[in-house]
N, C-alpha and C. Protein backbone atom coordinates (compact mmCIF):
# COMPACT_ATOMS: atom_id res chain seq x y z
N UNK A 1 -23.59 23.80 37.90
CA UNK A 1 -23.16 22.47 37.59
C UNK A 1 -23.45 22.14 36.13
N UNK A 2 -24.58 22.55 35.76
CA UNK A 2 -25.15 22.16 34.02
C UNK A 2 -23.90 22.92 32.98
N UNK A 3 -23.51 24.37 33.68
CA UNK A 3 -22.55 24.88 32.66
C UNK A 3 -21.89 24.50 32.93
N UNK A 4 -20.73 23.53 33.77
CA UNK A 4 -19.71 22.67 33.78
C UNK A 4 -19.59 21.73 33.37
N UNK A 5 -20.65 20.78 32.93
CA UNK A 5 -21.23 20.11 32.20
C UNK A 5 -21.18 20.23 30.56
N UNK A 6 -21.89 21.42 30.32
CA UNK A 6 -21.73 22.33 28.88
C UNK A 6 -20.42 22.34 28.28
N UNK A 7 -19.77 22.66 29.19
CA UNK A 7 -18.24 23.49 29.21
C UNK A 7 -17.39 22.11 28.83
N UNK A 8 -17.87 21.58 29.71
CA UNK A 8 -16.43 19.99 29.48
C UNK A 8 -17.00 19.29 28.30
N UNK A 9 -18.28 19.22 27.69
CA UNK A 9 -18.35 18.63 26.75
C UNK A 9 -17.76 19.39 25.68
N UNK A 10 -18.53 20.56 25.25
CA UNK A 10 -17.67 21.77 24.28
C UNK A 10 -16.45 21.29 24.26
N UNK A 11 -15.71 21.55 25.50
CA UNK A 11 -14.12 21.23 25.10
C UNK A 11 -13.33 20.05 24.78
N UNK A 12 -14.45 18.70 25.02
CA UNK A 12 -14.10 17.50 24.44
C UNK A 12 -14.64 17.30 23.05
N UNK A 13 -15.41 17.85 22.66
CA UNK A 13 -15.76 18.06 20.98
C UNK A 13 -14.69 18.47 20.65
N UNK A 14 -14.32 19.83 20.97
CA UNK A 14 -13.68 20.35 20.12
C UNK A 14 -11.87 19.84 20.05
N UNK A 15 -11.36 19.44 21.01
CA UNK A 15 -10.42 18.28 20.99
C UNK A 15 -10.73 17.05 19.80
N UNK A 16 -11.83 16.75 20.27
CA UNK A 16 -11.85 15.52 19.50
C UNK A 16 -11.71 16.17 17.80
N UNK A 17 -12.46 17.03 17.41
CA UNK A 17 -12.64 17.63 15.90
C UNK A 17 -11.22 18.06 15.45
N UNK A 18 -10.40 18.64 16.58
CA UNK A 18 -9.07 18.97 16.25
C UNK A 18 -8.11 17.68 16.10
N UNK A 19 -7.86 17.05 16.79
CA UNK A 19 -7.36 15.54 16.80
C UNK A 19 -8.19 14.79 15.47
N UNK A 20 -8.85 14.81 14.98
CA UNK A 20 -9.42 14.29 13.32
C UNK A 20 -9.11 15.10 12.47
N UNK A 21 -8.84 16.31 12.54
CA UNK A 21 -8.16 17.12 11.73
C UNK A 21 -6.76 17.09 11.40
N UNK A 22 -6.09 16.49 12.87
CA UNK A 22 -4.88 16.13 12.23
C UNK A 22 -4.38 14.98 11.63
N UNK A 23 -5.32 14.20 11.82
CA UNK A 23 -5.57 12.73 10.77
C UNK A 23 -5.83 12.95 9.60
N UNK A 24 -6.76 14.04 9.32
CA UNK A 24 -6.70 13.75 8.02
C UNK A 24 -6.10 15.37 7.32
N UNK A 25 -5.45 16.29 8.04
CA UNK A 25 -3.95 16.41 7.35
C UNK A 25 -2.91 16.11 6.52
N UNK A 26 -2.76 15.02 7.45
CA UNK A 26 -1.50 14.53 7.46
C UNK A 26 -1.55 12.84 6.78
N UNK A 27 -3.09 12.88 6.18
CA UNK A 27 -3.06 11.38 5.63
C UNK A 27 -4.20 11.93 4.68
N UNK A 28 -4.61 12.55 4.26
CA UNK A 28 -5.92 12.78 3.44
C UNK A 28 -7.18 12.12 4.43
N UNK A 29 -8.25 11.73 3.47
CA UNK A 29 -9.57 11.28 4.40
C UNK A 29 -9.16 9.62 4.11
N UNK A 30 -8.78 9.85 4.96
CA UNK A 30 -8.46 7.99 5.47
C UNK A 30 -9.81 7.70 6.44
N UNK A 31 -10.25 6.93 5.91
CA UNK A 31 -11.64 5.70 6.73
C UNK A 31 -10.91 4.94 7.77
N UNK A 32 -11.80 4.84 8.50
CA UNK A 32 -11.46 3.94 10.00
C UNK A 32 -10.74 2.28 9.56
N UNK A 33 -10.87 1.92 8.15
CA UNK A 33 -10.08 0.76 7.81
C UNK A 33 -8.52 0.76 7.67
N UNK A 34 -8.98 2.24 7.13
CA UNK A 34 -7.42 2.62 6.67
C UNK A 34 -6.43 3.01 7.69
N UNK A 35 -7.40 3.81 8.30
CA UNK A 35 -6.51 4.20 9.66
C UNK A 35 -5.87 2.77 10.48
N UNK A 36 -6.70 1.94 10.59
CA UNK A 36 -6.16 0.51 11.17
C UNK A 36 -5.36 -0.01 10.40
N UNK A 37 -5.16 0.13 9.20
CA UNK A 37 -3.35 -0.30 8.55
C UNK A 37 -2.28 0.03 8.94
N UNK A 38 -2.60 1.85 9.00
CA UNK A 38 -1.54 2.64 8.95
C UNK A 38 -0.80 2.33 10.61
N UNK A 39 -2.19 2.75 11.76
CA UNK A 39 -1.61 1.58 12.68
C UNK A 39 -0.58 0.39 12.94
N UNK A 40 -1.42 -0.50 12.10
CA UNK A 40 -0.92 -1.67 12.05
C UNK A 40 0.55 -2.00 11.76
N UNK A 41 0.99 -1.22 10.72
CA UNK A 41 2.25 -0.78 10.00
C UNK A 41 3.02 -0.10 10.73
N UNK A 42 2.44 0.42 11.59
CA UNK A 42 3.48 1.98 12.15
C UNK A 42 4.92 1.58 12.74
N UNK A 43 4.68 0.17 13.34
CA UNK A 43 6.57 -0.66 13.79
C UNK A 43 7.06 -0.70 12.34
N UNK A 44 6.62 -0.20 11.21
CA UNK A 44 7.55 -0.47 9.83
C UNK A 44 7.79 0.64 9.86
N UNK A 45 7.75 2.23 10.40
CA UNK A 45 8.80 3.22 9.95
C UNK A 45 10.02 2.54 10.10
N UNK A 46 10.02 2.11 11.42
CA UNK A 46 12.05 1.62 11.58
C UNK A 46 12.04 -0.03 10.62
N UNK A 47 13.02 0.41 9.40
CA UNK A 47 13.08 -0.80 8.38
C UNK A 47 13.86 -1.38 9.07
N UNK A 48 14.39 -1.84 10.23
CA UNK A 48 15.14 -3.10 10.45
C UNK A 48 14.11 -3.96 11.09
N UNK A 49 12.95 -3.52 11.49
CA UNK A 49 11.74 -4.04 12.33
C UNK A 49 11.26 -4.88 10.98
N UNK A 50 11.19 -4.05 9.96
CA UNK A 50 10.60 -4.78 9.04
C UNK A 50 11.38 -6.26 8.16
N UNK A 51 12.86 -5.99 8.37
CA UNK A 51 13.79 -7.07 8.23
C UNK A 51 13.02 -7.84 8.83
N UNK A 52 13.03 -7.54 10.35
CA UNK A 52 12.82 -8.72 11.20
C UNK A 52 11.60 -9.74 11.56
N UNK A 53 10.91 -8.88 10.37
CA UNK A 53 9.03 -9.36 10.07
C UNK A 53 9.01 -10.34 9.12
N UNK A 54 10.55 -10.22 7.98
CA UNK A 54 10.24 -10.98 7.10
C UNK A 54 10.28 -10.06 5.49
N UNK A 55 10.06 -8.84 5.83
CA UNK A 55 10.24 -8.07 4.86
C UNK A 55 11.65 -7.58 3.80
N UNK A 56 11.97 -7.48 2.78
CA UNK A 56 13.46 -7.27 2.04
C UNK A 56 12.53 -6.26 0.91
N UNK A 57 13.91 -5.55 0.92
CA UNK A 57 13.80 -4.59 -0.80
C UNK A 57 14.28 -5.92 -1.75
N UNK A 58 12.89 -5.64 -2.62
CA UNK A 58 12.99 -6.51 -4.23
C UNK A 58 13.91 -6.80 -4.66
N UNK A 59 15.16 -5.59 -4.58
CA UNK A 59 15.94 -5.59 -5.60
C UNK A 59 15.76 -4.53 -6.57
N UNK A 60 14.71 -3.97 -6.61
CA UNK A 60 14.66 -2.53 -7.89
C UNK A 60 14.97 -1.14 -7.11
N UNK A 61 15.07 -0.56 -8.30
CA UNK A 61 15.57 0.55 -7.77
C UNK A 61 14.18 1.44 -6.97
N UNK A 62 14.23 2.48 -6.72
CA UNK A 62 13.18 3.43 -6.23
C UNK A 62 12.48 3.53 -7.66
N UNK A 63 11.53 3.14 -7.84
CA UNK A 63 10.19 3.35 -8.74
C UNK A 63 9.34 4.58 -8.99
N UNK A 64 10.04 5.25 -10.04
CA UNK A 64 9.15 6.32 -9.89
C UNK A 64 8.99 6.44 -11.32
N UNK A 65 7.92 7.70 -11.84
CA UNK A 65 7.29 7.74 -13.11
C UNK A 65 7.19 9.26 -13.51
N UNK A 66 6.93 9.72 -14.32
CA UNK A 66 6.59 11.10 -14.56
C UNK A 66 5.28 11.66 -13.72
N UNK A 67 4.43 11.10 -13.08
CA UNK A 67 3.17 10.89 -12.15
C UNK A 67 3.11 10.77 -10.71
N UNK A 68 5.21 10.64 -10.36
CA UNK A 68 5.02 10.76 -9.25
C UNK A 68 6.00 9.34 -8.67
N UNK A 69 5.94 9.10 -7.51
CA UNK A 69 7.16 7.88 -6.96
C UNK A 69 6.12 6.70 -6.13
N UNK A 70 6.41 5.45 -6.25
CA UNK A 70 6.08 4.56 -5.49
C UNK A 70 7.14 4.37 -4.23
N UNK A 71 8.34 4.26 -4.87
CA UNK A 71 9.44 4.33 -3.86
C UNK A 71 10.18 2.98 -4.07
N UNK A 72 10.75 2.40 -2.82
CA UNK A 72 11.65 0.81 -2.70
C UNK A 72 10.27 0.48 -2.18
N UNK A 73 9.98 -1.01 -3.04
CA UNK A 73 9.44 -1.96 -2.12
C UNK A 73 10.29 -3.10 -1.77
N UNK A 74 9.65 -2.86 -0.11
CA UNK A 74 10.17 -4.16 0.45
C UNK A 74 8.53 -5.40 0.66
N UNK A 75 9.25 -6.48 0.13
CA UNK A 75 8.54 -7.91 0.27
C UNK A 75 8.34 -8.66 1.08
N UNK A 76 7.31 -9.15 1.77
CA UNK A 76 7.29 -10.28 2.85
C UNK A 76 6.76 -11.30 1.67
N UNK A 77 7.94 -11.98 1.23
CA UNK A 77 7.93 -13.21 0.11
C UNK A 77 6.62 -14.09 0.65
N UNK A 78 6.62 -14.45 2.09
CA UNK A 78 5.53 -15.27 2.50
C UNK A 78 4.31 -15.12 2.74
N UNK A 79 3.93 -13.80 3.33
CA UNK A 79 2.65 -12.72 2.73
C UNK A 79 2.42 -13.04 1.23
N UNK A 80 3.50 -12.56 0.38
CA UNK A 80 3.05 -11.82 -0.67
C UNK A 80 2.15 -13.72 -1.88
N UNK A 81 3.44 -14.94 -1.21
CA UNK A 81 2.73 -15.72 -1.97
C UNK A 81 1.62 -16.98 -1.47
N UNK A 82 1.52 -16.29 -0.74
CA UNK A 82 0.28 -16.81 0.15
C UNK A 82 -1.54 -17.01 -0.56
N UNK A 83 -1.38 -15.79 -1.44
CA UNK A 83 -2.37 -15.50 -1.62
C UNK A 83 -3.83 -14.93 -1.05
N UNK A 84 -3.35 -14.65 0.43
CA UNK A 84 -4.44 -13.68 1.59
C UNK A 84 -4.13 -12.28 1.26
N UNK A 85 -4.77 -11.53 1.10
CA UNK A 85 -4.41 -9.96 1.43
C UNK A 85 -5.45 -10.04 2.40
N UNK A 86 -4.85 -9.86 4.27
CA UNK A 86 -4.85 -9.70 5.02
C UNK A 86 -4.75 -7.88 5.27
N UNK A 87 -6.06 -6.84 5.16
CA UNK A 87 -5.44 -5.41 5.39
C UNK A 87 -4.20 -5.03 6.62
N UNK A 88 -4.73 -5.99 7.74
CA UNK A 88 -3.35 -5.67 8.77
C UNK A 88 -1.99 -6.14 8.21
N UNK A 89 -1.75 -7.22 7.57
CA UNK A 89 -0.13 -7.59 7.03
C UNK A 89 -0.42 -7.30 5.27
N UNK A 90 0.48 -5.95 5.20
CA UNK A 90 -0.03 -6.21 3.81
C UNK A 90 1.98 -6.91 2.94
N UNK A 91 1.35 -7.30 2.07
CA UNK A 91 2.63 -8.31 1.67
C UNK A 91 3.89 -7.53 0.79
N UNK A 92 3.50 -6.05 0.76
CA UNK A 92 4.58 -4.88 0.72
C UNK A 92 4.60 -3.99 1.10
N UNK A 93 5.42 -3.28 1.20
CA UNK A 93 5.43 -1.71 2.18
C UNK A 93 6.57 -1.04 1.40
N UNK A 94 5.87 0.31 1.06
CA UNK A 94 7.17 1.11 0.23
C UNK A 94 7.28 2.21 1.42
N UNK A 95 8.61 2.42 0.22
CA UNK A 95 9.87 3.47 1.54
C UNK A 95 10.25 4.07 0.59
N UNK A 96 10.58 5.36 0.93
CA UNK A 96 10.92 6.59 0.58
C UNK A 96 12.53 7.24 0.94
N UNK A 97 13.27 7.23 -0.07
CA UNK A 97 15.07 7.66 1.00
C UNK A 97 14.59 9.00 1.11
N UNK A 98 15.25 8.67 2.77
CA UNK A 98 14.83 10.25 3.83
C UNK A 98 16.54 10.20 4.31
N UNK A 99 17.95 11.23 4.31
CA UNK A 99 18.55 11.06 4.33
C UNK A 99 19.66 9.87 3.78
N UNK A 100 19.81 9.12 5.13
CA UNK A 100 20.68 7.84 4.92
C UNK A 100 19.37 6.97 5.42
N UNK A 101 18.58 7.40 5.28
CA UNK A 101 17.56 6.12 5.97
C UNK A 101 16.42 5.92 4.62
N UNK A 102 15.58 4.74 5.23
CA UNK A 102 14.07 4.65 4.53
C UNK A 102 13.11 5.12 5.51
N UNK A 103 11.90 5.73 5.03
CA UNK A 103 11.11 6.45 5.39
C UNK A 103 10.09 5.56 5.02
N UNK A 104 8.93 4.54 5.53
CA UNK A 104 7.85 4.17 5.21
C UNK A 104 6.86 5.34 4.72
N UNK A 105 6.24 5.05 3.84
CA UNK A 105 5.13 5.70 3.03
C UNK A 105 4.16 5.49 2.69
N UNK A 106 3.76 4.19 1.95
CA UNK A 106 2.67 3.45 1.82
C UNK A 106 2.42 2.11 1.66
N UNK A 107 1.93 1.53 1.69
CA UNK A 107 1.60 -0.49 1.26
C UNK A 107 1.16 -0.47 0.22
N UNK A 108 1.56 -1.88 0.05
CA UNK A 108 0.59 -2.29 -1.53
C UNK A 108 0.30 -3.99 -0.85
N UNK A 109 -1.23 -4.06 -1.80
CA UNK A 109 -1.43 -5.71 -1.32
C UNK A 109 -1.30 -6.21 -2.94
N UNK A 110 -1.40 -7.32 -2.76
CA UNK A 110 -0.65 -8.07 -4.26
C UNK A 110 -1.04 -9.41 -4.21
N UNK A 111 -1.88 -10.15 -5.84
CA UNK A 111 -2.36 -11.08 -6.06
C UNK A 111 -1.73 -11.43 -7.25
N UNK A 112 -1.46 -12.73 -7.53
CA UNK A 112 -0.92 -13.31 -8.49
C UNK A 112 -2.14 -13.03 -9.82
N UNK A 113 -1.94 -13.10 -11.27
CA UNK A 113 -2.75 -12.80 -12.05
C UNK A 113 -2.48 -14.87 -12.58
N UNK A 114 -3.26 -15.46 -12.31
CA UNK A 114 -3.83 -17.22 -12.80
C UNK A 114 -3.84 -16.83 -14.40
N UNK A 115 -3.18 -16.74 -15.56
CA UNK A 115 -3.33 -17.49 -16.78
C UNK A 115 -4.15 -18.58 -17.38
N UNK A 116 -5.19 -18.42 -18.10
CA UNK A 116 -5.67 -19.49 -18.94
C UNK A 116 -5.17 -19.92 -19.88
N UNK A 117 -4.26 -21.05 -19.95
CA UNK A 117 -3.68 -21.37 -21.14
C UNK A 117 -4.25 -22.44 -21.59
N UNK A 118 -4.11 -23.48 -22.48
CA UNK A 118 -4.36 -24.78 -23.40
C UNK A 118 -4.19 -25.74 -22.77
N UNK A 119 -3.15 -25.61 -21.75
CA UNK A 119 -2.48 -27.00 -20.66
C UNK A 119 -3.08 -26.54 -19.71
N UNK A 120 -4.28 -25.65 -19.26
CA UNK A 120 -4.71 -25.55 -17.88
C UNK A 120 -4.15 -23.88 -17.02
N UNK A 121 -4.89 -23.92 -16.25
CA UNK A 121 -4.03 -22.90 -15.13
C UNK A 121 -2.50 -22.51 -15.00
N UNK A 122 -1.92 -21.29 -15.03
CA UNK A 122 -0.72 -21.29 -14.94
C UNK A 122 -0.10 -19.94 -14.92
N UNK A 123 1.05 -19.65 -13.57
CA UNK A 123 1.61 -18.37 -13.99
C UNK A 123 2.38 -18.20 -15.41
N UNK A 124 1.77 -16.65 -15.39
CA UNK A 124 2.24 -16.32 -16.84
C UNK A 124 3.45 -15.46 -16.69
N UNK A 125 4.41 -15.72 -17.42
CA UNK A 125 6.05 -14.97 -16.89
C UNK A 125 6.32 -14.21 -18.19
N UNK A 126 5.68 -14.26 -19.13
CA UNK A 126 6.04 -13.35 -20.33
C UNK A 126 5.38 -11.99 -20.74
N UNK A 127 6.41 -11.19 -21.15
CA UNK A 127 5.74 -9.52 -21.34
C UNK A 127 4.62 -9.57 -22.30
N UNK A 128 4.08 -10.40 -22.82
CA UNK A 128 3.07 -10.09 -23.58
C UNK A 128 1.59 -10.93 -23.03
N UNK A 129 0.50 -10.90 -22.79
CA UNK A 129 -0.52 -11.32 -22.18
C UNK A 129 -1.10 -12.48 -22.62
N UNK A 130 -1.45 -13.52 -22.09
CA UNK A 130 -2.06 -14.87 -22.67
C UNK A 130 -2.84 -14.84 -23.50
N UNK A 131 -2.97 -15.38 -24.62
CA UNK A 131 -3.89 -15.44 -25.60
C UNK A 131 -5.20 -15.93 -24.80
N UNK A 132 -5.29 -16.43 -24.14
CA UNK A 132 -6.26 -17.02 -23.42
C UNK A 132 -6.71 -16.04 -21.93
N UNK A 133 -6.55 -15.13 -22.02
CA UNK A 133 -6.40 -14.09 -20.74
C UNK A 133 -6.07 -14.40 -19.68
N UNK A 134 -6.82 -14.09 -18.74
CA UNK A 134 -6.75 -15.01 -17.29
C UNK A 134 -8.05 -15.50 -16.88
N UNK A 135 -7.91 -16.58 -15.87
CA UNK A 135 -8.84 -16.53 -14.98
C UNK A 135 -9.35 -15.61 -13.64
N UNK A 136 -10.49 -15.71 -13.63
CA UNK A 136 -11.35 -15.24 -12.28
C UNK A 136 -11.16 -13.50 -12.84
N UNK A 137 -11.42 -12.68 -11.63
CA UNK A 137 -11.70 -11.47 -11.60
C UNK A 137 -10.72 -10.76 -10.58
N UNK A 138 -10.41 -9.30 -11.12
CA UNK A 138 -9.56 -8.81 -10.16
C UNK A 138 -10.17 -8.77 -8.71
N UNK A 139 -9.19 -8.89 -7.77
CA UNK A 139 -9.69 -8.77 -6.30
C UNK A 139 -9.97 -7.44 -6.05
N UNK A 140 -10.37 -7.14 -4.94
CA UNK A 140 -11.18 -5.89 -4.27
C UNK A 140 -10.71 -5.81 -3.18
N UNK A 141 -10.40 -4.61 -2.42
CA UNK A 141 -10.30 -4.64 -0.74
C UNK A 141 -10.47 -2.78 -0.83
N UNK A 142 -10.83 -2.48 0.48
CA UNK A 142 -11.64 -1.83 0.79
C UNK A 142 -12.48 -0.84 -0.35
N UNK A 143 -13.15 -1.37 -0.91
CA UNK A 143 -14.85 -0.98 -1.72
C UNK A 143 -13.65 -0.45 -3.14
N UNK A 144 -11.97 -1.11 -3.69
CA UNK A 144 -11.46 -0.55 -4.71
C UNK A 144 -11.14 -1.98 -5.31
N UNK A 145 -11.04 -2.27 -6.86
CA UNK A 145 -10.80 -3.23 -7.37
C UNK A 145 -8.85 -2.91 -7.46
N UNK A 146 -8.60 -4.20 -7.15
CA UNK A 146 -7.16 -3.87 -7.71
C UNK A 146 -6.47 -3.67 -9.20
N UNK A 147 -5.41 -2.96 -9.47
CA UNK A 147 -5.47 -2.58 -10.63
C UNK A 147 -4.59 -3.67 -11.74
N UNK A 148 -4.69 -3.87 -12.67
CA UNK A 148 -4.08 -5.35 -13.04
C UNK A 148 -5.19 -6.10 -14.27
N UNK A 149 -4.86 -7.08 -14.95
CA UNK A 149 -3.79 -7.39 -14.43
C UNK A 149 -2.38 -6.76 -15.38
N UNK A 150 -1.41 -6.64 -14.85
CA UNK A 150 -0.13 -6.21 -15.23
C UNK A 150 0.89 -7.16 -15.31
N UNK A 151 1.87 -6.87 -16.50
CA UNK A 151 3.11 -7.89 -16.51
C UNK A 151 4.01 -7.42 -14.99
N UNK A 152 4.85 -8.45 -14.69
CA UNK A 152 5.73 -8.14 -13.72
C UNK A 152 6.52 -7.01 -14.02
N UNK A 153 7.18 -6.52 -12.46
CA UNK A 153 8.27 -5.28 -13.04
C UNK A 153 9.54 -5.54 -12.82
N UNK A 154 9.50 -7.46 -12.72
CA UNK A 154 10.95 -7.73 -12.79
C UNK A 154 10.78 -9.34 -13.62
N UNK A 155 12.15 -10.18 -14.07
CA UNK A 155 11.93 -10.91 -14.74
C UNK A 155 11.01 -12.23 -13.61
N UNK A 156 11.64 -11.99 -12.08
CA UNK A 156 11.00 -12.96 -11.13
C UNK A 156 9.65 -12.79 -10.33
N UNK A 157 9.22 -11.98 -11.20
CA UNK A 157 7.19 -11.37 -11.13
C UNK A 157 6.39 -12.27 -11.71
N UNK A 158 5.81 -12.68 -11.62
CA UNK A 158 4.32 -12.91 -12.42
C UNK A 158 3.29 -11.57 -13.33
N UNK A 159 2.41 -12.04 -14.03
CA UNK A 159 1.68 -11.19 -14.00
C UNK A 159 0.59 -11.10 -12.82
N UNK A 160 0.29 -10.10 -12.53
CA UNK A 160 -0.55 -9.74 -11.09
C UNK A 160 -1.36 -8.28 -11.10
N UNK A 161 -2.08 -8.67 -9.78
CA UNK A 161 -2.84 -7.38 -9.37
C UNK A 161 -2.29 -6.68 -8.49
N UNK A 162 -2.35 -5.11 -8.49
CA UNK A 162 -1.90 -4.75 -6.73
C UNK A 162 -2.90 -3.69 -6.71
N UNK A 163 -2.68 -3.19 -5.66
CA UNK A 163 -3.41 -2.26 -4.79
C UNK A 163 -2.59 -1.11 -3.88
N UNK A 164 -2.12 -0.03 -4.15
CA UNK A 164 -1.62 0.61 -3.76
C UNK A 164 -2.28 1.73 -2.78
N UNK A 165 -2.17 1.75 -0.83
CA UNK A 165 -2.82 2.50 -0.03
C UNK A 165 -1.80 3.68 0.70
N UNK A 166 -1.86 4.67 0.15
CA UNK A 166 -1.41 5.95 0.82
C UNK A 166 -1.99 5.93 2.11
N UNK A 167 -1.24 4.99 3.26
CA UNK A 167 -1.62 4.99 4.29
C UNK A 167 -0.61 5.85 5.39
N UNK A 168 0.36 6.27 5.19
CA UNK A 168 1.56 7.13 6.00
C UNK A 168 1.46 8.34 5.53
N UNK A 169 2.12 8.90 3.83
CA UNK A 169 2.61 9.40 3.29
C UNK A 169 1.13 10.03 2.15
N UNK A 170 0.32 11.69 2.79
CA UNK A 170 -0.63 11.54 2.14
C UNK A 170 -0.02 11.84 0.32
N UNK A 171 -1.06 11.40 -0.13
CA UNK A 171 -1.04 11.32 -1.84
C UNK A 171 -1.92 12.12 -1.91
N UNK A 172 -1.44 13.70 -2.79
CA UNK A 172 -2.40 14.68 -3.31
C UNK A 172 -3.13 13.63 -4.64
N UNK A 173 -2.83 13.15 -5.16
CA UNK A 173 -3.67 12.88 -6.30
C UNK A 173 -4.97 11.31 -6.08
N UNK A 174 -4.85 10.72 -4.92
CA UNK A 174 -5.66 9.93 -4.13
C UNK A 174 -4.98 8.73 -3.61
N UNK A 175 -5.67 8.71 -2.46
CA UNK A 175 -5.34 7.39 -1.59
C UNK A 175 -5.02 5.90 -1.96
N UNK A 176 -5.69 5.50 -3.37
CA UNK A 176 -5.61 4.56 -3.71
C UNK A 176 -4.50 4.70 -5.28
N UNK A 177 -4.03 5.56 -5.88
CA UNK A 177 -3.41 6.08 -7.00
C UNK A 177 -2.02 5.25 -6.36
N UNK A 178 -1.48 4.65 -7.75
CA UNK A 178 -0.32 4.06 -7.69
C UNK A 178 0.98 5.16 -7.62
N UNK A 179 1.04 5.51 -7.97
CA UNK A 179 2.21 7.12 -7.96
C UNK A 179 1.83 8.30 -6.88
N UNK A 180 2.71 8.72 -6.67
CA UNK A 180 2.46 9.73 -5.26
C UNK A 180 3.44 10.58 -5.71
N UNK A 181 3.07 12.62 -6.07
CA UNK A 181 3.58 13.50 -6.37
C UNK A 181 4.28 13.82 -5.52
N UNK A 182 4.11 13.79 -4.35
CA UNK A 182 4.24 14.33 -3.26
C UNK A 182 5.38 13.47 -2.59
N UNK A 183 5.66 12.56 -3.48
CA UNK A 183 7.02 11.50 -2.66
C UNK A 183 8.21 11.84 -3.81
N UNK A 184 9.49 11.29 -3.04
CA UNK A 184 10.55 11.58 -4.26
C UNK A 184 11.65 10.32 -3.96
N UNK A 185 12.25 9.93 -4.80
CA UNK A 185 12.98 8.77 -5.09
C UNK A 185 14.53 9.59 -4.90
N UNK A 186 14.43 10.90 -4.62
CA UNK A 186 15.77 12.03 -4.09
C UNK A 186 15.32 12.04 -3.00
N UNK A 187 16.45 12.33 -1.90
CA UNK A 187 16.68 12.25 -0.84
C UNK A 187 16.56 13.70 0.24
């Protein structure tokens, strides 16, 4: 009875060690926070789900850099100007063209960058940075500061922070890295 005992545990270890192995495969070393995004997200592979959440592509094209692709982001306008970064709703989700379709890949959370100007508080809409910088400090979510602040990457942006989480689609160059080698803006 004790080696049946032995036996069924052995083989539930070793299940279990194999089943974490394919987690972090197939996502790099994602933390138990992260893993609860990617979760959380997982009704956003199918982008009409995400229509129906509230989510739209920006308007830009697939975003990519010599460093690698962010992809299409799509926006939940009401997330995004809310000002919560909530890790379960994050207020974008990029996609990747996989055929004729989008392919979810990763989130980004996103904070407005507050301007100090002469008249007080205020978004700043111009490519060059306030003489007066900004207020407060970049935000943080899980133990990473967001990166920012940055001019917008369209004329109807603010300047802001984001946070980019390779939570689907692993990123050889890290989990939190805005560009992903390993993604392509080709189909």
């Amino acid at each position: 009875m004790n080696r049946s005992l032995a036996t069924a545990f052995v083989v539930a270890a070793l299940a279990r060690m194999f089943s974490t192995g394919l987690v972090a495969a197939r996502s790099g070393p994602l933390n138990s926070e992260l893993l609860a995004v990617r979760a959380a997200v997982a009704r956003y592979h199918d982008y009409s789900q995400a229509v129906r959440d509230g989510y739209s592509l920006a308007g830009e094209p697939c975003v990519s850099s010599p460093s690698g692709t962010m992809g299409y982001h799509a926006v939940n306008l009401a997330i995004a100007i809310s000002g919560i970064n909530d890790p379960a709703r994050p207020p974008i989700l990029l996609y990747a063209p996989k055929g004729d379709s989008l392919q979810l890949v990763a989130v980004e959370y996103f904070q407005v960058a507050i301007a100090n100007t002469e008249s007080g508080p205020a978004l700043w809409w111009t490519p060059t940075p306030p003489p007066l910088g900004f207020l407060g400090t970049a935000p943080s979510m899980f133990g990473q500061t967001f990166n920012g602040p940055m001019e917008g990457h369209n004329p109807q942006m603010p300047w802001h922070y984001d946070l980019h989480a390779w939570v689907v689609e692993a990123n050889p160059a890290g989990v939190f890295v805005q560009f992903n080698p390993a993604v392509s803006c080709g189909t």
